[in-house]
C-alpha atoms as a PDB file:
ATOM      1  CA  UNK A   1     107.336 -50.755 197.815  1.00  0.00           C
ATOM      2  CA  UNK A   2     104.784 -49.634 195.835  1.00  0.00           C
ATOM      3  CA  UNK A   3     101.413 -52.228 196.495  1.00  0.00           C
ATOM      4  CA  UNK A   4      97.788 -52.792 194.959  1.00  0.00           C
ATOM      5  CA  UNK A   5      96.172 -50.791 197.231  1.00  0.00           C
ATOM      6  CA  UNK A   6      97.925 -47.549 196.456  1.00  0.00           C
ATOM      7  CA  UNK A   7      97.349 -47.977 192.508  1.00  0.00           C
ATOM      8  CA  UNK A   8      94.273 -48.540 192.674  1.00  0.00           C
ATOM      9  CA  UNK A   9      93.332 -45.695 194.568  1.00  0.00           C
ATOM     10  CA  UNK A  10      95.654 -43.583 191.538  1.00  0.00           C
ATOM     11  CA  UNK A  11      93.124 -45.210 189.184  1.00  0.00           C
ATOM     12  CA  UNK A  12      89.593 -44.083 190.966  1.00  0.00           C
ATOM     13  CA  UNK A  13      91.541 -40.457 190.673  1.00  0.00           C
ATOM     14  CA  UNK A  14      91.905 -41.392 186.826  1.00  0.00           C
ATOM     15  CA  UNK A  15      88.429 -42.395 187.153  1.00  0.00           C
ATOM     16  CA  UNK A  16      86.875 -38.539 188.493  1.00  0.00           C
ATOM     17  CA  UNK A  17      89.194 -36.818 186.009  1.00  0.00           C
ATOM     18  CA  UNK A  18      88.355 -38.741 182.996  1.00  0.00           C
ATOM     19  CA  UNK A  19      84.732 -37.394 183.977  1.00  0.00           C
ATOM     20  CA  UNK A  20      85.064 -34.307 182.887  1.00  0.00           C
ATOM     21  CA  UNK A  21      86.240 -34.449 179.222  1.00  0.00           C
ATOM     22  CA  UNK A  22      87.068 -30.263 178.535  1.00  0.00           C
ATOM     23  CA  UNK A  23      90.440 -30.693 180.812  1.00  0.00           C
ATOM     24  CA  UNK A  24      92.293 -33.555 178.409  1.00  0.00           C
ATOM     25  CA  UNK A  25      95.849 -31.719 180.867  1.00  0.00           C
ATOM     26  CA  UNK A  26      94.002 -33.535 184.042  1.00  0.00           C
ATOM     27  CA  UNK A  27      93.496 -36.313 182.352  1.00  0.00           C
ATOM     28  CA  UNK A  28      97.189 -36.798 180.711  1.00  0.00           C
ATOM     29  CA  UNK A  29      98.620 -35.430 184.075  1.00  0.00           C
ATOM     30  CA  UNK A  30      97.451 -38.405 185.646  1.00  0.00           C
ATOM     31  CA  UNK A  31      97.961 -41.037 182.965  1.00  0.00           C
ATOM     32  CA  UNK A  32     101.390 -40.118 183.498  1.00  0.00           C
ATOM     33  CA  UNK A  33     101.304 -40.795 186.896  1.00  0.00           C
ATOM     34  CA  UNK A  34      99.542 -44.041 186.425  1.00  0.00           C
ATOM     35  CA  UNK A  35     102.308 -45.423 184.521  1.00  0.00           C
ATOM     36  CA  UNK A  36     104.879 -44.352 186.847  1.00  0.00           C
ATOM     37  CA  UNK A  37     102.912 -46.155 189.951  1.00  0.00           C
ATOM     38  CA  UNK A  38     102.642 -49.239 187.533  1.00  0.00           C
ATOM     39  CA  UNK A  39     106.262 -49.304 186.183  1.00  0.00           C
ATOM     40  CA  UNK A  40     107.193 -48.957 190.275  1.00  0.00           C
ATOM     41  CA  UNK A  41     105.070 -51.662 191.086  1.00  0.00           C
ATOM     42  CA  UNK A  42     106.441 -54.487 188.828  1.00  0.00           C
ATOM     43  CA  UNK A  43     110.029 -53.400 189.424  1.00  0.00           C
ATOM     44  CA  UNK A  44     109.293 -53.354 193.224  1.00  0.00           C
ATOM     45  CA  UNK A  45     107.234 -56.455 194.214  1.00  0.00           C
ATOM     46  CA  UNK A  46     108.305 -59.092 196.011  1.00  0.00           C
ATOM     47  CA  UNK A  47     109.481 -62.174 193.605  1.00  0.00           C
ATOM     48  CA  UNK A  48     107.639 -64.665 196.376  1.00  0.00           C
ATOM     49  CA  UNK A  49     104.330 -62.734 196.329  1.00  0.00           C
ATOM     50  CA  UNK A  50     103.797 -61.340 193.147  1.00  0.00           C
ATOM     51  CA  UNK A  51     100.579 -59.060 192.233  1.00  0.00           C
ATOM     52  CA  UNK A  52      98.178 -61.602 191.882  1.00  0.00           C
ATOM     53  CA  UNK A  53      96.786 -62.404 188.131  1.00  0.00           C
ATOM     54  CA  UNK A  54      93.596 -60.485 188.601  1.00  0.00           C
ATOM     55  CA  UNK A  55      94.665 -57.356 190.365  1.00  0.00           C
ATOM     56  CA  UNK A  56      97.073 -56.730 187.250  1.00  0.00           C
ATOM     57  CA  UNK A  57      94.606 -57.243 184.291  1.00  0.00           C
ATOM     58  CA  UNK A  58      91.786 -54.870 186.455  1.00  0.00           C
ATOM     59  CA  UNK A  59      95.171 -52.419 186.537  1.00  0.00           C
ATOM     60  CA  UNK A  60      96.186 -53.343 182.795  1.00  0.00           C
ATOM     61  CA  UNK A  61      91.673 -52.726 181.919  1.00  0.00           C
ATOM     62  CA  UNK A  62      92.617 -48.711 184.013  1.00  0.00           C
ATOM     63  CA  UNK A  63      95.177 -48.586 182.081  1.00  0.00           C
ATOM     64  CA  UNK A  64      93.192 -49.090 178.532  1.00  0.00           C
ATOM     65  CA  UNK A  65      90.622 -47.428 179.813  1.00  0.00           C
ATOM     66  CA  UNK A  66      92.906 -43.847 180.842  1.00  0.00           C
ATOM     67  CA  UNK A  67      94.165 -44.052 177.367  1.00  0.00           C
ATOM     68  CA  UNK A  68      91.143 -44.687 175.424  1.00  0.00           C
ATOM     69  CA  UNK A  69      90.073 -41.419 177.744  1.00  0.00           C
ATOM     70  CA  UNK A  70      93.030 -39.118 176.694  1.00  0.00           C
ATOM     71  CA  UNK A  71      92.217 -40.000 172.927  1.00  0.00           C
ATOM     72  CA  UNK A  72      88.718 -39.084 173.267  1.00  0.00           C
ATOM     73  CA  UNK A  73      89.940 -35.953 174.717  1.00  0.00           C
ATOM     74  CA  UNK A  74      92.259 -35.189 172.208  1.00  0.00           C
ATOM     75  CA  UNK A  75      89.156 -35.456 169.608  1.00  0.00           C
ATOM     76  CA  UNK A  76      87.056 -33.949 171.122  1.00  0.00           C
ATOM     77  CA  UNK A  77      89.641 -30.705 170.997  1.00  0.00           C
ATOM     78  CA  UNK A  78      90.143 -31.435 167.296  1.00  0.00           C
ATOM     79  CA  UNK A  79      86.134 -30.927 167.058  1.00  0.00           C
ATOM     80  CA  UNK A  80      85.778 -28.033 168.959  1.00  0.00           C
ATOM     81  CA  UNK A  81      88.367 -26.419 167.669  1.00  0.00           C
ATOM     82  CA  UNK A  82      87.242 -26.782 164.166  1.00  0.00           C
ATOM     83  CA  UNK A  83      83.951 -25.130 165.020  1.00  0.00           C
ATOM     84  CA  UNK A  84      85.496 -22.143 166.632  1.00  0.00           C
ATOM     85  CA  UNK A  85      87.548 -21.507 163.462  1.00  0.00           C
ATOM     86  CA  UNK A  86      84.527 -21.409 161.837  1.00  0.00           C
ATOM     87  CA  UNK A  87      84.698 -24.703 159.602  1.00  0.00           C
ATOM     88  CA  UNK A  88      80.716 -24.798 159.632  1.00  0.00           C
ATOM     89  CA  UNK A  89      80.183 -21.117 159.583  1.00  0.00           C
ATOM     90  CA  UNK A  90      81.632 -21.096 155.961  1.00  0.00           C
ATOM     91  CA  UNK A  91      78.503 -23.846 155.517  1.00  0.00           C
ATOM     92  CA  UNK A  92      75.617 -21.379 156.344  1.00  0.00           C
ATOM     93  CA  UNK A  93      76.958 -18.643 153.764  1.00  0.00           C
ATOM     94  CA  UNK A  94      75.817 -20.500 150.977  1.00  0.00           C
ATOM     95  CA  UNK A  95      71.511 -21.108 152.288  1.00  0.00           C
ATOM     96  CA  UNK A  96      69.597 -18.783 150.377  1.00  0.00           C
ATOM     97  CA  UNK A  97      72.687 -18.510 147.924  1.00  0.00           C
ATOM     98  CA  UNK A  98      71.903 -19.122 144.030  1.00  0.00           C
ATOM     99  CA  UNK A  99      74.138 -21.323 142.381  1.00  0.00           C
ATOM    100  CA  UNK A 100      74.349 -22.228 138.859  1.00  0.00           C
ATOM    101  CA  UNK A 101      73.566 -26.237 138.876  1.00  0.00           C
ATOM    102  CA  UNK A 102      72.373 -28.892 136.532  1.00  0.00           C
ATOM    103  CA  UNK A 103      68.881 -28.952 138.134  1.00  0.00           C
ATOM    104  CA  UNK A 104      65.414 -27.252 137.752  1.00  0.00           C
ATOM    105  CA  UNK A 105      64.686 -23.645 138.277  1.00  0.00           C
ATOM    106  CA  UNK A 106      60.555 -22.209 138.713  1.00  0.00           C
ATOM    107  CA  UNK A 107      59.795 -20.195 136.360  1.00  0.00           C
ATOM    108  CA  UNK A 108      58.266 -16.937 137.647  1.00  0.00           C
ATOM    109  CA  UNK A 109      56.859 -15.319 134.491  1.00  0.00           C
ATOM    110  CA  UNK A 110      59.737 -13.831 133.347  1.00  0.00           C
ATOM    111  CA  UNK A 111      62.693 -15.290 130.665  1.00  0.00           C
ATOM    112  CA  UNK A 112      65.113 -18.032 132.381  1.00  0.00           C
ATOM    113  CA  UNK A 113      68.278 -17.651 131.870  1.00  0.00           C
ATOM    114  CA  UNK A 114      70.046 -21.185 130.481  1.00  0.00           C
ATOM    115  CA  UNK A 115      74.076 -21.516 130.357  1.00  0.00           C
ATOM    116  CA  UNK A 116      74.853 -23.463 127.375  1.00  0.00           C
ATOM    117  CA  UNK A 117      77.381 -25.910 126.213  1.00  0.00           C
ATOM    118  CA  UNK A 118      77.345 -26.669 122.460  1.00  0.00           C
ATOM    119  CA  UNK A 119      80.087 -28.947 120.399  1.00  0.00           C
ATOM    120  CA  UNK A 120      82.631 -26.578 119.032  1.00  0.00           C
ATOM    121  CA  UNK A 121      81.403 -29.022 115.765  1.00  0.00           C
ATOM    122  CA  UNK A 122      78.019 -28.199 115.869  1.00  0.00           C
ATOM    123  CA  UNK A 123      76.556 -25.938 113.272  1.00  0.00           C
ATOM    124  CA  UNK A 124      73.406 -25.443 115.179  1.00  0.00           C
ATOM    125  CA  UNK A 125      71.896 -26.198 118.633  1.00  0.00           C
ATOM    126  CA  UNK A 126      68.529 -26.241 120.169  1.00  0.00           C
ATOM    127  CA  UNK A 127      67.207 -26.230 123.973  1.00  0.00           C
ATOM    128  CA  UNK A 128      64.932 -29.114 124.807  1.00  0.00           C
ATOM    129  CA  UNK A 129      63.032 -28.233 127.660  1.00  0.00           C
ATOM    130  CA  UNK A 130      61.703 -30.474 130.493  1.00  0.00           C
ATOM    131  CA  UNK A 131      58.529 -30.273 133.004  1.00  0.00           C
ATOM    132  CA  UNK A 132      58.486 -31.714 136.732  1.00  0.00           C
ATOM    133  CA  UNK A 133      57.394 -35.036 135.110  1.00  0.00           C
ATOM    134  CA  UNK A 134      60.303 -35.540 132.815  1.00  0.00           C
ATOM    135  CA  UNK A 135      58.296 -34.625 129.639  1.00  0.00           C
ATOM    136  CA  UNK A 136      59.715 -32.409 126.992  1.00  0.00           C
ATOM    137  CA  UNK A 137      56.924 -29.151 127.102  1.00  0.00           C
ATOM    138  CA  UNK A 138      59.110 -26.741 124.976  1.00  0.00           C
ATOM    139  CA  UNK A 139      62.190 -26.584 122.518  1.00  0.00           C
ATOM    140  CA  UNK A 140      63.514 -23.863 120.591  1.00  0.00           C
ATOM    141  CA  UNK A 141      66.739 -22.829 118.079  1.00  0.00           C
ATOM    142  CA  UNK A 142      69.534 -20.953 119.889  1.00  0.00           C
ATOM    143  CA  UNK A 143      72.935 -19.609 118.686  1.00  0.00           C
ATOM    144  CA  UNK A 144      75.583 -22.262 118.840  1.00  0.00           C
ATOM    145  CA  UNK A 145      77.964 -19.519 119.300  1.00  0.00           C
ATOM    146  CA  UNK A 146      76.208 -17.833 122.319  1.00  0.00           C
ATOM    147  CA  UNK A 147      76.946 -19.449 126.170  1.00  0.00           C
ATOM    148  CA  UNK A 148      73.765 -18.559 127.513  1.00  0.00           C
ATOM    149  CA  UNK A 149      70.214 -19.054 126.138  1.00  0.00           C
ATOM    150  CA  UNK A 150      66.811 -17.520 127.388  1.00  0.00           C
ATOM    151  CA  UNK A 151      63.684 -19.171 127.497  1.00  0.00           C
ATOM    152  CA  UNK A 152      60.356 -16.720 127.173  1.00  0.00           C
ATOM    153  CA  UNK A 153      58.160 -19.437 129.327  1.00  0.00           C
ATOM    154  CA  UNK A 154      56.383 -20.307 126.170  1.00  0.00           C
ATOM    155  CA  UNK A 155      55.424 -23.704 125.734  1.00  0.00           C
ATOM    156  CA  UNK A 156      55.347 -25.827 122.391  1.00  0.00           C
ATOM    157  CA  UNK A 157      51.267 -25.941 122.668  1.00  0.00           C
ATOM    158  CA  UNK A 158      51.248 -21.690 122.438  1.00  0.00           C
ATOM    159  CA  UNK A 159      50.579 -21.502 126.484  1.00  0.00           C
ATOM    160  CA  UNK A 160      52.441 -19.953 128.791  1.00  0.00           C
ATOM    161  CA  UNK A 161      54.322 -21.770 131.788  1.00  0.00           C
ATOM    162  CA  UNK A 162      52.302 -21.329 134.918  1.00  0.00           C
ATOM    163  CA  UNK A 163      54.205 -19.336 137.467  1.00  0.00           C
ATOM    164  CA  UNK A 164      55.646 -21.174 140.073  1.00  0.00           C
ATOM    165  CA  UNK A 165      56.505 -24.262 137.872  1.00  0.00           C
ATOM    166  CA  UNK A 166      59.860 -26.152 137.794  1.00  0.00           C
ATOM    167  CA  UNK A 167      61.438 -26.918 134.416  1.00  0.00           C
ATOM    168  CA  UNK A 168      65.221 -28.446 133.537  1.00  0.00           C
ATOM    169  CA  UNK A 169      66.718 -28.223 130.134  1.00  0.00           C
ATOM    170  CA  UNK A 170      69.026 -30.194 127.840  1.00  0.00           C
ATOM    171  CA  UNK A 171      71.098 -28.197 125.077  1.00  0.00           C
ATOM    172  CA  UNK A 172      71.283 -30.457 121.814  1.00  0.00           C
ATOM    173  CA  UNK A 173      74.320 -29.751 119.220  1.00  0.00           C
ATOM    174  CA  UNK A 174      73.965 -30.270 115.787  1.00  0.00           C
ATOM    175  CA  UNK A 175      75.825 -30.926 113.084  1.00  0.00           C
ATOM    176  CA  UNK A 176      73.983 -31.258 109.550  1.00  0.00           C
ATOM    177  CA  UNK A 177      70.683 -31.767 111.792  1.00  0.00           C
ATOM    178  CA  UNK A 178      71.875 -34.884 113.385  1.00  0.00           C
ATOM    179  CA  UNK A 179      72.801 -34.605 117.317  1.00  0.00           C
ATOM    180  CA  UNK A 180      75.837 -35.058 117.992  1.00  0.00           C
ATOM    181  CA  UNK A 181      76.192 -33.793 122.060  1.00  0.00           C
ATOM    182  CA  UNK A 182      73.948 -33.515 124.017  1.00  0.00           C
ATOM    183  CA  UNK A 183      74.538 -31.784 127.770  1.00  0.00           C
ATOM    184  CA  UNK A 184      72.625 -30.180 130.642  1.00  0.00           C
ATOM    185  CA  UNK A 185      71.367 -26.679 130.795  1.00  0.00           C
ATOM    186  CA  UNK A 186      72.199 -25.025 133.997  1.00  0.00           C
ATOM    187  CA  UNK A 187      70.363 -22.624 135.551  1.00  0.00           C
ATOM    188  CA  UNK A 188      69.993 -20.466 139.150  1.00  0.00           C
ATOM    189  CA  UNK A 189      68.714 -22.835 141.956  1.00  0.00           C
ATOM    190  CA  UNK A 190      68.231 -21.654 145.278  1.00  0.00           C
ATOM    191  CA  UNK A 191      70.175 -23.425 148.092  1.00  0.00           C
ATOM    192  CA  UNK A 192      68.690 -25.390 150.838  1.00  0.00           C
ATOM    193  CA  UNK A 193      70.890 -27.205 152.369  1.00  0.00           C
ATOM    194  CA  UNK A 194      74.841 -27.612 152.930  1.00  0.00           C
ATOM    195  CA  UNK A 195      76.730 -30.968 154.198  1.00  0.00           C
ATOM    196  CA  UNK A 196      80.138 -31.271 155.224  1.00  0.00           C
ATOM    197  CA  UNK A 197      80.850 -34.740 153.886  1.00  0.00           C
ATOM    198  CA  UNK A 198      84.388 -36.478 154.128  1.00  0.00           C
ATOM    199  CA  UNK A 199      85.942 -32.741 154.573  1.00  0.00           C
ATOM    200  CA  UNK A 200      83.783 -31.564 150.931  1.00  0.00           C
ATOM    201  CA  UNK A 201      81.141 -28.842 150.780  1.00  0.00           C
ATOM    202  CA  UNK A 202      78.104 -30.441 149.584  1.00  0.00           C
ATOM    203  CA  UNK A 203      75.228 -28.271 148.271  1.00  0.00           C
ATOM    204  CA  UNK A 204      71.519 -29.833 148.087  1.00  0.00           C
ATOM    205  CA  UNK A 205      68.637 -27.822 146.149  1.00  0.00           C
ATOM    206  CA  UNK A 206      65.052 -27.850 146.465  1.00  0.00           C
ATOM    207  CA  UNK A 207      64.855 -30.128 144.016  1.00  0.00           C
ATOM    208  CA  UNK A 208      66.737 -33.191 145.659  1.00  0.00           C
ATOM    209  CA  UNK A 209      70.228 -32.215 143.221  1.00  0.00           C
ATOM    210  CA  UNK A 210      73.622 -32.069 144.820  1.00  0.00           C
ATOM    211  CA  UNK A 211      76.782 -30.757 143.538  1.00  0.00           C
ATOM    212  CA  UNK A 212      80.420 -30.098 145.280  1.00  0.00           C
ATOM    213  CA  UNK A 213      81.142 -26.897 146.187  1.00  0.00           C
ATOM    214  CA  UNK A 214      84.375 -26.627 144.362  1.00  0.00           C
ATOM    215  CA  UNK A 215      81.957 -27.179 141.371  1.00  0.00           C
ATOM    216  CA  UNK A 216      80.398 -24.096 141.684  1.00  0.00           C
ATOM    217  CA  UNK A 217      80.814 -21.362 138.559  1.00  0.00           C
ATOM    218  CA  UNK A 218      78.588 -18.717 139.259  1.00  0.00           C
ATOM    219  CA  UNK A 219      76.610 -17.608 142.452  1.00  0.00           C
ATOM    220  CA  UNK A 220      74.181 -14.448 143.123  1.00  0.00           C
ATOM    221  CA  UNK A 221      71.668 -13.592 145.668  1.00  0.00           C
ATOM    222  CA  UNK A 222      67.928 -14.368 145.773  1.00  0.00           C
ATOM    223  CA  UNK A 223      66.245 -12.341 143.526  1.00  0.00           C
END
């Protein structure tokens, strides 16, 4: 007959094995085993003395406890497995990485280079662009036709952009000089940091923007 005594000495074994959480086998091994002395036990004891109240919930608490153990194995596998496949190595590829994004890009006295979106309506368009403070500093005519637009790094007062300075742009489409769309500019930002966020690719740039990487269009290296 199987007795308190000998399952609880089953469960301090459960008890070392669940200590060391990169042999979830151990662990499940004995689990097993735990079940088997606890099925034997309540099949087996005496109808006149039965396992007293408190001996079987400490046994039924080893018994959560072993299980909650195994799970936490089985996670921890999951997690480890994922990063020897690589699922954050595909992360680091993109720091340093320029990605086309609705952001800001420095200027570093030399054209930028604006992908455009203009109403297939419009009859004209312009680019309206925007300092670090939000204030429109330039704007100039492009072709409504044309998907990408440069900007010289002049500035509506005749000066030239200081090198080093961050700008965003908005593309405006016209249509008998009234706007009728307007959309972001996007240019080459450099990126600084990647997140892994509910199983998405999430790319942050200097600037504080964000954008999925399944978003992405266009990518090059640091010039």
């Amino acid at each position: 007959m199987e007795n308190v005594n000998t399952l609880s000495q089953a469960s301090s074994g459960f008890a070392r094995s669940t200590g060391d959480t990169s042999d979830t086998t151990d662990v499940e091994g004995d689990f097993e085993t735990f079940l088997t002395l606890l099925t034997a036990q309540l099949r087996n004891q005496d109808p006149l003395k039965p396992v007293e109240s408190t001996a079987f919930v400490a046994q039924l608490a080893s018994f959560s406890a072993v299980e909650q153990q195994v799970k936490s194995n089985e996670n921890l596998e999951s997690i480890l497995e994922a990063l020897a496949n690589g699922a954050t190595g595909g992360l680091a590829q993109w720091i340093g990485k320029e990605v086309r994004n609705a952001g800001t890009a420095p200027y570093e006295n030399v054209p930028l280079d604006v992908q455009t979106f203009v109403h297939r309506d419009a009859d004209a368009a312009r680019l309206v662009v925007y300092n670090e403070n939000g204030t429109i500093v330039a704007t100039q005519s492009i072709d409504p036709a044309e998907e990408n637009a440069n900007w010289s790094g002049i500035l509506d007062n005749g000066q030239r952009a200081q090198s080093g300075e961050q700008f965003s742009f908005k593309v405006e489409s016209l249509s008998s000089g009234e706007v009728i769309l307007e959309t972001s500019g996007f240019v080459f930002s450099k990126v600084d940091e990647v997140r892994l966020i509910q199983g998405q690719t999430v790319l942050q740039f200097a600037d504080g923007s964000k954008m999925f990487a399944d978003e992405v269009t266009s990518m090059r290296e640091a010039e």
